[in-house]
PDB file of N, CA and C in Angstrom:
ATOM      1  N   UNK A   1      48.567 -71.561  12.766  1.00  0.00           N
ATOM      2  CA  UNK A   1      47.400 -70.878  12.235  1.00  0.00           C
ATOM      3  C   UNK A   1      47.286 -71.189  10.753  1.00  0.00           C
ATOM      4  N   UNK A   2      46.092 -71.634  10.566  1.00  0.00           N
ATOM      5  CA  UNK A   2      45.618 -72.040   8.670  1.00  0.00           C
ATOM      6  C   UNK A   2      44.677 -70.692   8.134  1.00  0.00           C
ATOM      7  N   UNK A   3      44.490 -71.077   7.435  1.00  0.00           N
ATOM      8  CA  UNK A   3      43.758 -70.233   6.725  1.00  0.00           C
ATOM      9  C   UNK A   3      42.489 -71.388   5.722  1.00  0.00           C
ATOM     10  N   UNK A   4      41.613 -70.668   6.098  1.00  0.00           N
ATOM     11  CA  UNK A   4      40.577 -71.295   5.076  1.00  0.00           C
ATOM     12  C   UNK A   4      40.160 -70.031   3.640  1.00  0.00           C
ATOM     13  N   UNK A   5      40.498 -70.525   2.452  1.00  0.00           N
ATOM     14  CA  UNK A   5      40.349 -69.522   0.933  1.00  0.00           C
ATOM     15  C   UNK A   5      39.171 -70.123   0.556  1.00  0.00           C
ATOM     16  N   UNK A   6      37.863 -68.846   0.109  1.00  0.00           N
ATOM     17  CA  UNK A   6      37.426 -69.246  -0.523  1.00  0.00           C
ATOM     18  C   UNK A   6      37.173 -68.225  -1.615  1.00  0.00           C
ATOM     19  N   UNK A   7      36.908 -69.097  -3.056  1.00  0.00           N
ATOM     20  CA  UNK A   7      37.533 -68.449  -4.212  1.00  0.00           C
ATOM     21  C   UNK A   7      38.828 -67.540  -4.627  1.00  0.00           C
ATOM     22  N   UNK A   8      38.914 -66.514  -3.941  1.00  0.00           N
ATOM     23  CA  UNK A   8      40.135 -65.825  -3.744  1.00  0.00           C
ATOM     24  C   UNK A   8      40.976 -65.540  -2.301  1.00  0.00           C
ATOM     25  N   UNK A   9      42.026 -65.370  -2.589  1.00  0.00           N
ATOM     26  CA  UNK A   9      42.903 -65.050  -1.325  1.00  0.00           C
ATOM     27  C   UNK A   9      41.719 -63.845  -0.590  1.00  0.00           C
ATOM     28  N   UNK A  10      41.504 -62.791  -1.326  1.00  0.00           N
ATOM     29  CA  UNK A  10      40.722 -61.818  -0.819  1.00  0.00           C
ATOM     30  C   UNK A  10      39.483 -62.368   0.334  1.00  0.00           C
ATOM     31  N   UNK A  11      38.919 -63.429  -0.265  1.00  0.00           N
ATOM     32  CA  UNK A  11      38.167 -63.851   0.462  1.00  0.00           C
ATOM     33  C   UNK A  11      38.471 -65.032   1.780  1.00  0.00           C
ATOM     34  N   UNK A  12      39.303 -65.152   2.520  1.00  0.00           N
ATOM     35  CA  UNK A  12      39.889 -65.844   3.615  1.00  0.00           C
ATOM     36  C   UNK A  12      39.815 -65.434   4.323  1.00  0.00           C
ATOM     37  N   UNK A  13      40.001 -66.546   5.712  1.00  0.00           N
ATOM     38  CA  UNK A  13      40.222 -65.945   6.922  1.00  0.00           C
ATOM     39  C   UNK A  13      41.123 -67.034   7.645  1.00  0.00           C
ATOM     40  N   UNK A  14      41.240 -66.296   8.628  1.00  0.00           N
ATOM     41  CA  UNK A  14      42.645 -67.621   9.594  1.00  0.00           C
ATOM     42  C   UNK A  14      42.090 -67.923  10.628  1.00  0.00           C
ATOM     43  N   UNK A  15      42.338 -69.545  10.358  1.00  0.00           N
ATOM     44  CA  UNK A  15      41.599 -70.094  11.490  1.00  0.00           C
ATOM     45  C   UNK A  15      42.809 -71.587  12.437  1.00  0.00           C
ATOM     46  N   UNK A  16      42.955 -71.652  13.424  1.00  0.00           N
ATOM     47  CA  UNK A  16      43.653 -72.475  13.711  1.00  0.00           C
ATOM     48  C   UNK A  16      43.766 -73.593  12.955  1.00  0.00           C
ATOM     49  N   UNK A  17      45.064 -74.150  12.655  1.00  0.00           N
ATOM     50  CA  UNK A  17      45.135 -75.851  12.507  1.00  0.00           C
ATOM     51  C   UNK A  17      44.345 -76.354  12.810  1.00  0.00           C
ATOM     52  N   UNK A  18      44.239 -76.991  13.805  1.00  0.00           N
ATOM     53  CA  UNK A  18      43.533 -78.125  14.561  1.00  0.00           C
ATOM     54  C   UNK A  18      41.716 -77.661  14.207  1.00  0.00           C
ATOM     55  N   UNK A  19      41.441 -76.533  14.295  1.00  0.00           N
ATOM     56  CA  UNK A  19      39.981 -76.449  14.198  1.00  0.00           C
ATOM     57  C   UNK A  19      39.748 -76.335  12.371  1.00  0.00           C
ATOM     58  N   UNK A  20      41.018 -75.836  11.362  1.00  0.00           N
ATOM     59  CA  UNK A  20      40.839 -75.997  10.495  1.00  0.00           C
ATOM     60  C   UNK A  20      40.402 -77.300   9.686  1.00  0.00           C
ATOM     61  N   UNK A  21      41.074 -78.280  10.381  1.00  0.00           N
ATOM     62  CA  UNK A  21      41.353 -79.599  10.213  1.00  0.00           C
ATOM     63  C   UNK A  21      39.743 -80.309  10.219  1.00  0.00           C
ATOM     64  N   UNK A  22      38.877 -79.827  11.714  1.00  0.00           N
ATOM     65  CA  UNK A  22      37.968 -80.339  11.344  1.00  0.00           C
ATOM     66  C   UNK A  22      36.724 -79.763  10.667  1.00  0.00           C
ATOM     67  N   UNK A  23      36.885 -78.649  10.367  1.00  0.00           N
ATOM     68  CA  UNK A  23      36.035 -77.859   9.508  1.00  0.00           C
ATOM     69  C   UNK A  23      36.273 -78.684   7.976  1.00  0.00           C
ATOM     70  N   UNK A  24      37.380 -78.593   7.394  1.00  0.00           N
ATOM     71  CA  UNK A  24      37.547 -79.906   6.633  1.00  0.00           C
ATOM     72  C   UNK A  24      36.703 -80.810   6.074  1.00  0.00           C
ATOM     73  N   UNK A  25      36.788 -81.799   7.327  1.00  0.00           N
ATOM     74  CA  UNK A  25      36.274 -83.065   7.435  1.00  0.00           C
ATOM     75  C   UNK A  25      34.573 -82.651   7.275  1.00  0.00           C
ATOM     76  N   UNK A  26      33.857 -81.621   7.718  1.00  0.00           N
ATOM     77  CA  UNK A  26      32.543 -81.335   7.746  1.00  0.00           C
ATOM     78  C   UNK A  26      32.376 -80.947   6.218  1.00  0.00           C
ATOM     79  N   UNK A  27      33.103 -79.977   6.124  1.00  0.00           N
ATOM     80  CA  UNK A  27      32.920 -78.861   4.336  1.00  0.00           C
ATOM     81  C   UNK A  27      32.529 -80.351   3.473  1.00  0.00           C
ATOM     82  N   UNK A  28      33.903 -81.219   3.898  1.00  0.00           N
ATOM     83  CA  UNK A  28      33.898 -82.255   2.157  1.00  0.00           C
ATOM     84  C   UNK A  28      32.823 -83.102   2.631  1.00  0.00           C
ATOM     85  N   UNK A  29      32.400 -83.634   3.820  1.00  0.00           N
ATOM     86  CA  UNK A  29      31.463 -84.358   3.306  1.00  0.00           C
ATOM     87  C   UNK A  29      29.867 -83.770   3.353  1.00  0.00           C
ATOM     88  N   UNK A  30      29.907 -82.472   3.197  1.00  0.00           N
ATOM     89  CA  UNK A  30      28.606 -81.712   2.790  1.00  0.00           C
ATOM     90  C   UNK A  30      28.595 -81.647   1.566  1.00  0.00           C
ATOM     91  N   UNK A  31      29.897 -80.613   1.045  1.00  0.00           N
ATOM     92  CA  UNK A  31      29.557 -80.712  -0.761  1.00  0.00           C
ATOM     93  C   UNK A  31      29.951 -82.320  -0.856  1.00  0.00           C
ATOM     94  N   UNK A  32      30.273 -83.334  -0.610  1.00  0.00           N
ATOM     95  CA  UNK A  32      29.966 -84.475  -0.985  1.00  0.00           C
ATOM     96  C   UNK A  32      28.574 -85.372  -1.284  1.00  0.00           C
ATOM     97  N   UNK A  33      27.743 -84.634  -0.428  1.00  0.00           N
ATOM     98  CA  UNK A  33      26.617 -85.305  -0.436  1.00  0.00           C
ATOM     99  C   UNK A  33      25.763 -84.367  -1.326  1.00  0.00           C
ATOM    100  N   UNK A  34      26.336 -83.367  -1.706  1.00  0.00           N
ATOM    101  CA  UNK A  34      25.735 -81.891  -2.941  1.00  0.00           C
ATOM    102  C   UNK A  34      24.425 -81.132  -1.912  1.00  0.00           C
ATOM    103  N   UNK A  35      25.005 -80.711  -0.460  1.00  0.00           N
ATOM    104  CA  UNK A  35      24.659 -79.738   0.257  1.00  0.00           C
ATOM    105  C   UNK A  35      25.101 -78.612   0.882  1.00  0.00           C
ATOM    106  N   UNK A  36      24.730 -77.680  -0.095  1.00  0.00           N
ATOM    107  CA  UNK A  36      25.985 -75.991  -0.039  1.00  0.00           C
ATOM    108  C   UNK A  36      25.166 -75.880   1.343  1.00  0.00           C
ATOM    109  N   UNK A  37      25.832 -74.950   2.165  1.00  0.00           N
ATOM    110  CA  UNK A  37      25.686 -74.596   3.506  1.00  0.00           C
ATOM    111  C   UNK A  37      25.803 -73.062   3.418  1.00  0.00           C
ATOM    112  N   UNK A  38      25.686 -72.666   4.479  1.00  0.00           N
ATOM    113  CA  UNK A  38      26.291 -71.129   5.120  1.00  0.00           C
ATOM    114  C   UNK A  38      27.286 -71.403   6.201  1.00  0.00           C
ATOM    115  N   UNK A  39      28.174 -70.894   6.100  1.00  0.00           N
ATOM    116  CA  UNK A  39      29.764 -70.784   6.818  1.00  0.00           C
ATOM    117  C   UNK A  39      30.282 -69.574   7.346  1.00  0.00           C
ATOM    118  N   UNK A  40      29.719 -69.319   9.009  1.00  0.00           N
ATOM    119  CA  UNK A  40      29.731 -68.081   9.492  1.00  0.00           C
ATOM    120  C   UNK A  40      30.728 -68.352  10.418  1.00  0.00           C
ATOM    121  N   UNK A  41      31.744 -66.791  10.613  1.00  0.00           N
ATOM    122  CA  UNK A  41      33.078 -67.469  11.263  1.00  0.00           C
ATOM    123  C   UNK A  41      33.824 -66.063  11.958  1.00  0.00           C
ATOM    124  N   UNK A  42      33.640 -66.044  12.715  1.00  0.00           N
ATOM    125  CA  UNK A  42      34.918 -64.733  13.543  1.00  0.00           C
ATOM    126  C   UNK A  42      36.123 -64.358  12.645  1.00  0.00           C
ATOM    127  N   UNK A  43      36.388 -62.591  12.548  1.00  0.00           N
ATOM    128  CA  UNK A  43      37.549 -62.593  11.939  1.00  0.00           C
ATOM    129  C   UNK A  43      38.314 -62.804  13.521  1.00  0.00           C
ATOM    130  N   UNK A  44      39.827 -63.680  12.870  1.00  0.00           N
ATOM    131  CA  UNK A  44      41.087 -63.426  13.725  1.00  0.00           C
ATOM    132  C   UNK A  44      41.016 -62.124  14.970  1.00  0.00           C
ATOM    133  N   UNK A  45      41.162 -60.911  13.778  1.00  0.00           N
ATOM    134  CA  UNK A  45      41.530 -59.524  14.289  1.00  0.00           C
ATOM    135  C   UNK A  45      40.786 -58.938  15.481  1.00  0.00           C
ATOM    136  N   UNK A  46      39.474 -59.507  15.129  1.00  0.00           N
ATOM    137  CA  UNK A  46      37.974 -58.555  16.377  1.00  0.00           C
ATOM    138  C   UNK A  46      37.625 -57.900  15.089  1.00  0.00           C
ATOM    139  N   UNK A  47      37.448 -57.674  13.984  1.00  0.00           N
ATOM    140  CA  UNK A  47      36.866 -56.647  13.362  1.00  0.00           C
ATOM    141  C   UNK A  47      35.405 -57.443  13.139  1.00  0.00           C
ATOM    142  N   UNK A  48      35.096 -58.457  13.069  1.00  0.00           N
ATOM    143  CA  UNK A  48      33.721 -58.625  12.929  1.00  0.00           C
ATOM    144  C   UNK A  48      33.532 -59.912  12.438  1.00  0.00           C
ATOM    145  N   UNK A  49      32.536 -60.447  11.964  1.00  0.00           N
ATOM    146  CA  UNK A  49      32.213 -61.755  11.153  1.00  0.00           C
ATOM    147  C   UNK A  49      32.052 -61.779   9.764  1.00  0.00           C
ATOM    148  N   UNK A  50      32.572 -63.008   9.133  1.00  0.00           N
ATOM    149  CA  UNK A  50      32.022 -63.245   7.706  1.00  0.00           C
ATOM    150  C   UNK A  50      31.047 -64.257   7.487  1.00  0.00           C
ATOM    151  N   UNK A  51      30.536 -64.543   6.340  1.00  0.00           N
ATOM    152  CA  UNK A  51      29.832 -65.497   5.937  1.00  0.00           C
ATOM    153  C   UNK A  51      29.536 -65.590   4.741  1.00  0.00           C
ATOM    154  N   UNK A  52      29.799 -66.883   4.617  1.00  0.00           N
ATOM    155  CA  UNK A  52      30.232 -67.611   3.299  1.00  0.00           C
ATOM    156  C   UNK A  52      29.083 -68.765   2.539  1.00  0.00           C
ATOM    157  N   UNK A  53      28.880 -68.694   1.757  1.00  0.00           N
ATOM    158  CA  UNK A  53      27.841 -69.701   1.066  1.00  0.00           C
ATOM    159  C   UNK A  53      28.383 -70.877   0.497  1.00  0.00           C
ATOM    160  N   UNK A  54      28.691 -71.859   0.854  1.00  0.00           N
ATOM    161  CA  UNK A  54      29.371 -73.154   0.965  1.00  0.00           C
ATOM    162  C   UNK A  54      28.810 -73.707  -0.526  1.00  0.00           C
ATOM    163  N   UNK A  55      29.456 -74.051  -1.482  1.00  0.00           N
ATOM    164  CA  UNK A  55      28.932 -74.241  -2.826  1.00  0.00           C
ATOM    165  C   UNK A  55      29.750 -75.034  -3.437  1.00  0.00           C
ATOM    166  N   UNK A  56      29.888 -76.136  -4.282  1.00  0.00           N
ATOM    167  CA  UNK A  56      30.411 -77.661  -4.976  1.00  0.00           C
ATOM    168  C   UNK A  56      30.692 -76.480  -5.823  1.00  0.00           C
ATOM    169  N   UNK A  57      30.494 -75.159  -6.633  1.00  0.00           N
ATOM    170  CA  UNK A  57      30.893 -74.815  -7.845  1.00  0.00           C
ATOM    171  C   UNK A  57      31.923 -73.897  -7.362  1.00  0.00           C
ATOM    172  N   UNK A  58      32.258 -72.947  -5.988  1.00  0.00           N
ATOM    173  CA  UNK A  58      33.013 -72.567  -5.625  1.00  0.00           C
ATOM    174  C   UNK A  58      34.372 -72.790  -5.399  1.00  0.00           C
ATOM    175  N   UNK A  59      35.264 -72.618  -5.915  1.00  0.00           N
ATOM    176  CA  UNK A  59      36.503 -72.947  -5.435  1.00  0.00           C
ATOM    177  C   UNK A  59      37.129 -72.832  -4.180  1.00  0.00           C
ATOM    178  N   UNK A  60      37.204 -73.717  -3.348  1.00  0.00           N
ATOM    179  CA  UNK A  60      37.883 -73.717  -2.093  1.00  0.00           C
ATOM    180  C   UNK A  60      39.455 -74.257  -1.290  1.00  0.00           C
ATOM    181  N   UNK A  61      39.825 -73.998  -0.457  1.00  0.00           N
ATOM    182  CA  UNK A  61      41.612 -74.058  -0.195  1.00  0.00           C
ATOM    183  C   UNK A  61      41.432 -74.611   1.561  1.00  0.00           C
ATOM    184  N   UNK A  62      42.120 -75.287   1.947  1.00  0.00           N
ATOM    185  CA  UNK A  62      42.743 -75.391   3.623  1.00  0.00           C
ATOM    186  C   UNK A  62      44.052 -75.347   3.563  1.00  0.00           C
ATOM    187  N   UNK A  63      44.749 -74.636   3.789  1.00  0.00           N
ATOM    188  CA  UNK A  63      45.875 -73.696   4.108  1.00  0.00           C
ATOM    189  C   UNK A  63      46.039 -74.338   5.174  1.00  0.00           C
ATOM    190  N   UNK A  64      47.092 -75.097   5.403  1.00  0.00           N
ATOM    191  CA  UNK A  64      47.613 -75.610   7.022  1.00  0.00           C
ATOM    192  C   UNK A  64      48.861 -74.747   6.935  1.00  0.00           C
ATOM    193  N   UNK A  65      49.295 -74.379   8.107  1.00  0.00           N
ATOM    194  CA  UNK A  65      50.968 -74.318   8.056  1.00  0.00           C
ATOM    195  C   UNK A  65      51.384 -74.959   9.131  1.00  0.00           C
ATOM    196  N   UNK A  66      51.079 -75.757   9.850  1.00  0.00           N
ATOM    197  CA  UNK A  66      51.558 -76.631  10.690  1.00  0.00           C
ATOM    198  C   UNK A  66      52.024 -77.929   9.616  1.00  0.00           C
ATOM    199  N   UNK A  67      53.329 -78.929  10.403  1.00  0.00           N
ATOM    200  CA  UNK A  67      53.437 -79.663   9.769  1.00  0.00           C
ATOM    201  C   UNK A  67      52.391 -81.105   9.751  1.00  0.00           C
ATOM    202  N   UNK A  68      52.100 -81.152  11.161  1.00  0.00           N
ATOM    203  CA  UNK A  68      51.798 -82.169  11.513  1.00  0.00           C
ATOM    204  C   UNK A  68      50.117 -82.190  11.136  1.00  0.00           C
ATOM    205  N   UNK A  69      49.404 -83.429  10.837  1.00  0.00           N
ATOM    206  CA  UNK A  69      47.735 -84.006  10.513  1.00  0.00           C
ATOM    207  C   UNK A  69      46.988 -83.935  11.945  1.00  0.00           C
ATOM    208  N   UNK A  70      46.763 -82.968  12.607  1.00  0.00           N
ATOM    209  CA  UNK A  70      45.912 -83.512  14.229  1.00  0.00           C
ATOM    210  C   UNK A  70      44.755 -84.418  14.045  1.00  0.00           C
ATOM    211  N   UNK A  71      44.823 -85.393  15.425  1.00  0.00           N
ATOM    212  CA  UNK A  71      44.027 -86.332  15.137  1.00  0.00           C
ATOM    213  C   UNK A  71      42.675 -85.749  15.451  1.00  0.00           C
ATOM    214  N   UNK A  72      41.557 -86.493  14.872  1.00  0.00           N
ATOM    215  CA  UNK A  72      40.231 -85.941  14.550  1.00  0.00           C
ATOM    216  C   UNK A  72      39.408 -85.993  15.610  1.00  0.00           C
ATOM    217  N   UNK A  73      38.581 -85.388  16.400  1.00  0.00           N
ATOM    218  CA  UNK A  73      37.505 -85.491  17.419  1.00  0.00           C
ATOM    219  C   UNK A  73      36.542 -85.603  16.547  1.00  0.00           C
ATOM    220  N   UNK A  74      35.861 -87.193  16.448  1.00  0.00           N
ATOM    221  CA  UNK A  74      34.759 -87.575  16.314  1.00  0.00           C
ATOM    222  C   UNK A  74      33.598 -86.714  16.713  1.00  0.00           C
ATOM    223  N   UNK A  75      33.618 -86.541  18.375  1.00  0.00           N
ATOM    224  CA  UNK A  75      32.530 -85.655  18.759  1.00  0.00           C
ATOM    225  C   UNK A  75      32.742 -84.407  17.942  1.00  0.00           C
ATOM    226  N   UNK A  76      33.639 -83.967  17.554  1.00  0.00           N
ATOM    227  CA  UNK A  76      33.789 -82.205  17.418  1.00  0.00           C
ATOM    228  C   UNK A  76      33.129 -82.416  15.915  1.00  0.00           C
ATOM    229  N   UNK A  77      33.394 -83.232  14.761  1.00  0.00           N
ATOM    230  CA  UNK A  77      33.116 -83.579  13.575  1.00  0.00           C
ATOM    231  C   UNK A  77      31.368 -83.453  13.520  1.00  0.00           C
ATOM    232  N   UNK A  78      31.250 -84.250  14.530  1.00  0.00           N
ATOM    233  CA  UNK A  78      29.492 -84.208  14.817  1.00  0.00           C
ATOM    234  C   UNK A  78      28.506 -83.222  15.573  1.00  0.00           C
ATOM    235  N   UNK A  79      29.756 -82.227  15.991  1.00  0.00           N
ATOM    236  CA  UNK A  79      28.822 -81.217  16.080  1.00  0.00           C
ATOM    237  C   UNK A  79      29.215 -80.178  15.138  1.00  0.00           C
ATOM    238  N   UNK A  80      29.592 -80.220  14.792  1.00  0.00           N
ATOM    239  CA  UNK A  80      30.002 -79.134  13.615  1.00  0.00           C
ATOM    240  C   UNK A  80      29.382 -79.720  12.155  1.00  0.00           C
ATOM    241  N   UNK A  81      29.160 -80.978  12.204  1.00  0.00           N
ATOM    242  CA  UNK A  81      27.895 -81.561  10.855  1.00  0.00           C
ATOM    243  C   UNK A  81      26.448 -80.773  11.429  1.00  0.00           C
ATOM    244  N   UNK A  82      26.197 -81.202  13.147  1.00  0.00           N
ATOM    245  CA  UNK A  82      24.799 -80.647  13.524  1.00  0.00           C
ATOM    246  C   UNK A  82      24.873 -79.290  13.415  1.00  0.00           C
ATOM    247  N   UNK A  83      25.958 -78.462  13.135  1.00  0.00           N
ATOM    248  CA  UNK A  83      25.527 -77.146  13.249  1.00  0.00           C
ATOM    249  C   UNK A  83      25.518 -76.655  11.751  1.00  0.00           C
ATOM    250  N   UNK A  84      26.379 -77.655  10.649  1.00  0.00           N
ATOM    251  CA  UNK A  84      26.268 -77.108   9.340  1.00  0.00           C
ATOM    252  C   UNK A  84      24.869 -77.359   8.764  1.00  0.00           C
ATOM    253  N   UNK A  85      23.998 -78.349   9.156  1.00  0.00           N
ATOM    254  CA  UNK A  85      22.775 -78.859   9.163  1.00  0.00           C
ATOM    255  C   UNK A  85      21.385 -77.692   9.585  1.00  0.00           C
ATOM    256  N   UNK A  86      22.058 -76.974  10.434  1.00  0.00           N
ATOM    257  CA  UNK A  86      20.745 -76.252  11.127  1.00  0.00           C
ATOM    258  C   UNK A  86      20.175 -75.125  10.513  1.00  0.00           C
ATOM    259  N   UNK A  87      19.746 -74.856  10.853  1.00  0.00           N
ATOM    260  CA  UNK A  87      18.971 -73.125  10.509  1.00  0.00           C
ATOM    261  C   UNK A  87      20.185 -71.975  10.306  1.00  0.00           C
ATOM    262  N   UNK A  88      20.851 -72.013  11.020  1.00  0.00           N
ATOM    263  CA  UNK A  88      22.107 -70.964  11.288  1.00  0.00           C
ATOM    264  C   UNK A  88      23.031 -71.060  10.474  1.00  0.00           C
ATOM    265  N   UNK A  89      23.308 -72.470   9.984  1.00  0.00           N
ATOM    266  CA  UNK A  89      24.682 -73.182   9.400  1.00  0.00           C
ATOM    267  C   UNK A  89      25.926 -73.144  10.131  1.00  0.00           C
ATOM    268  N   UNK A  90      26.740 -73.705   9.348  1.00  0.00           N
ATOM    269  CA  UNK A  90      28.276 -73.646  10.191  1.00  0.00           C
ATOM    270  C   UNK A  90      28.556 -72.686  11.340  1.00  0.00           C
ATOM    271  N   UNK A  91      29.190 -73.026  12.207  1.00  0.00           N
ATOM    272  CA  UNK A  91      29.621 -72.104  13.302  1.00  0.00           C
ATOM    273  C   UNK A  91      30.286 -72.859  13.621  1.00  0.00           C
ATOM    274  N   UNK A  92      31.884 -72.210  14.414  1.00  0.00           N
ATOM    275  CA  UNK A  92      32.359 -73.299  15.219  1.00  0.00           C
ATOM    276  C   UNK A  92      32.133 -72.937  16.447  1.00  0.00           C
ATOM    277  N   UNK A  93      31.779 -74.529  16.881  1.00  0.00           N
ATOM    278  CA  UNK A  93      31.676 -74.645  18.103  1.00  0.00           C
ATOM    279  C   UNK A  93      32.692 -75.217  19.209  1.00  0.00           C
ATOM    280  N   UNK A  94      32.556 -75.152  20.247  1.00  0.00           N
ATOM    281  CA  UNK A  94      33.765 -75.715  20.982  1.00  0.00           C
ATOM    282  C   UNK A  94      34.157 -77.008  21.023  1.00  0.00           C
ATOM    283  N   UNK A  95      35.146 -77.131  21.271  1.00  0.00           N
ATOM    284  CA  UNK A  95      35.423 -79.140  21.428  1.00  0.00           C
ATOM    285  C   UNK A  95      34.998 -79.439  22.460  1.00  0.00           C
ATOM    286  N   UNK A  96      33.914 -80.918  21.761  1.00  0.00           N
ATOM    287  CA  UNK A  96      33.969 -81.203  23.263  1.00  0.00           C
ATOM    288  C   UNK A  96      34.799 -82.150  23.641  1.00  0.00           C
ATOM    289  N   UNK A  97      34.310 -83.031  24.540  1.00  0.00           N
ATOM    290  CA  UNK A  97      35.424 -83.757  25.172  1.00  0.00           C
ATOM    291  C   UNK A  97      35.584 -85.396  24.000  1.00  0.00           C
ATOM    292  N   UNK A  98      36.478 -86.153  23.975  1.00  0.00           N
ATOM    293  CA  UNK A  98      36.444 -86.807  22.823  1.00  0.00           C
ATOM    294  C   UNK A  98      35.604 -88.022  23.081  1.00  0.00           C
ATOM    295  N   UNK A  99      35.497 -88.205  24.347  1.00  0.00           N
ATOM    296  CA  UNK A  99      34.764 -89.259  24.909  1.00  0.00           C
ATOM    297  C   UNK A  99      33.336 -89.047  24.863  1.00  0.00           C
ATOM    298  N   UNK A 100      32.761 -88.063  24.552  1.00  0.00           N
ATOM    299  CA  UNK A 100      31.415 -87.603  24.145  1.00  0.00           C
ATOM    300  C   UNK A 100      30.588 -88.367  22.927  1.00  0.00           C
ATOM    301  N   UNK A 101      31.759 -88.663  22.287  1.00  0.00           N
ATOM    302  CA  UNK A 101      31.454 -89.108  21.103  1.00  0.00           C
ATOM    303  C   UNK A 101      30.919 -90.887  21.283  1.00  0.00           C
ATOM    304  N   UNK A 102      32.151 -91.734  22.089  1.00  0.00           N
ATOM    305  CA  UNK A 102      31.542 -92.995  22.913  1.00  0.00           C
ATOM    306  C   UNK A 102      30.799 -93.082  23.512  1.00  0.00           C
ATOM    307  N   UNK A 103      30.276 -91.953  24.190  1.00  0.00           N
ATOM    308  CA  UNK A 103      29.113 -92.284  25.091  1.00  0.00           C
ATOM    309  C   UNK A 103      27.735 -91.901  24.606  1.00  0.00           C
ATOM    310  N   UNK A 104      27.485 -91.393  23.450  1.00  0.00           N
ATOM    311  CA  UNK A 104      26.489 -90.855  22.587  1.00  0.00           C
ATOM    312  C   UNK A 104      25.928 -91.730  21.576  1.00  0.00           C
ATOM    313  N   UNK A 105      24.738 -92.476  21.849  1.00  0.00           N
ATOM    314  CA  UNK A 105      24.201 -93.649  20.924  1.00  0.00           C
ATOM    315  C   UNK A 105      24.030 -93.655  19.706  1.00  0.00           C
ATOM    316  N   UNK A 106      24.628 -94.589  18.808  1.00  0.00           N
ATOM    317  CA  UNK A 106      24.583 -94.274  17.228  1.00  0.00           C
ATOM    318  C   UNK A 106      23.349 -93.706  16.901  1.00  0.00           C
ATOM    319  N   UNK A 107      23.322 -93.106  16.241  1.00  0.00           N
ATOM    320  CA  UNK A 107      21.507 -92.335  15.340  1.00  0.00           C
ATOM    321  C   UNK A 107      21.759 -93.096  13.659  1.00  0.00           C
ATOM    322  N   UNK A 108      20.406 -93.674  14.121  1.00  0.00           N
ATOM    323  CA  UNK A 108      20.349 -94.176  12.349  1.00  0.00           C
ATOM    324  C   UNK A 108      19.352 -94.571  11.785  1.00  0.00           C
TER     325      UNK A 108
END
C-alpha cells in the first residue's frame, strides 16, 4: 500500500502500489503538458471521497512501500489519461486487460 501526498501529509490518502504507480505515470505527464486536473479518489477506510485539484504549483509525493517498480499497463495509463481529460477528471478506473491496449488503433 502507497500513499499519494499532496502538499501535506494531512492531505493523503493510500492507495495501492501497483495502481499508485500508474496514477503516476498520468499526474506527470498532465502537469507536464501544464494541465492541472481534478483528482477524485475513495478513502481506504469507507469514510467517503476526496478531491484534489491537480496543480504544477502544488507540491506533490508517491509514497511506494513496496520494493519492487510494477510493470506499466499501457491500456490502464490510457484510460486513466481519458478519464483525467474528461468532465469528471481523474478517477480510477479498473484495469483492463493489457492486451486492450494492442488491439486498440493508434489515435493521432
Amino acid at each position: 500500500m502507497g500513499r499519494f501526498i499532496y502538499d501535506t501529509v494531512a492531505n493523503s490518502v493510500d492507495i495501492e502500489d501497483r495502481t499508485l504507480a500508474h496514477l503516476r505515470v498520468v499526474v506527470m505527464n498532465k502537469l507536464r503538458r501544464s494541465e492541472p486536473f481534478m483528482f477524485d479518489v475513495e478513502i481506504g477506510d469507507g469514510s467517503g471521497r476526496r478531491s484534489f485539484w491537480i496543480h504544477p504549483a502544488v507540491p506533490l509525493q508517491f509514497h511506494f512501500f513496496g520494493g519492487r517498480q510494477p510493470r506499466i499497463n499501457r491500456a490502464w495509463v490510457e484510460a486513466l489519461m481519458q478519464a483525467a481529460s474528461g468532465p469528471s477528471g481523474l478517477t480510477i478506473v479498473p484495469e483492463p486487460d493489457e492486451s486492450a491496449a494492442e488491439s486498440t488503433p493508434a489515435q493521432g
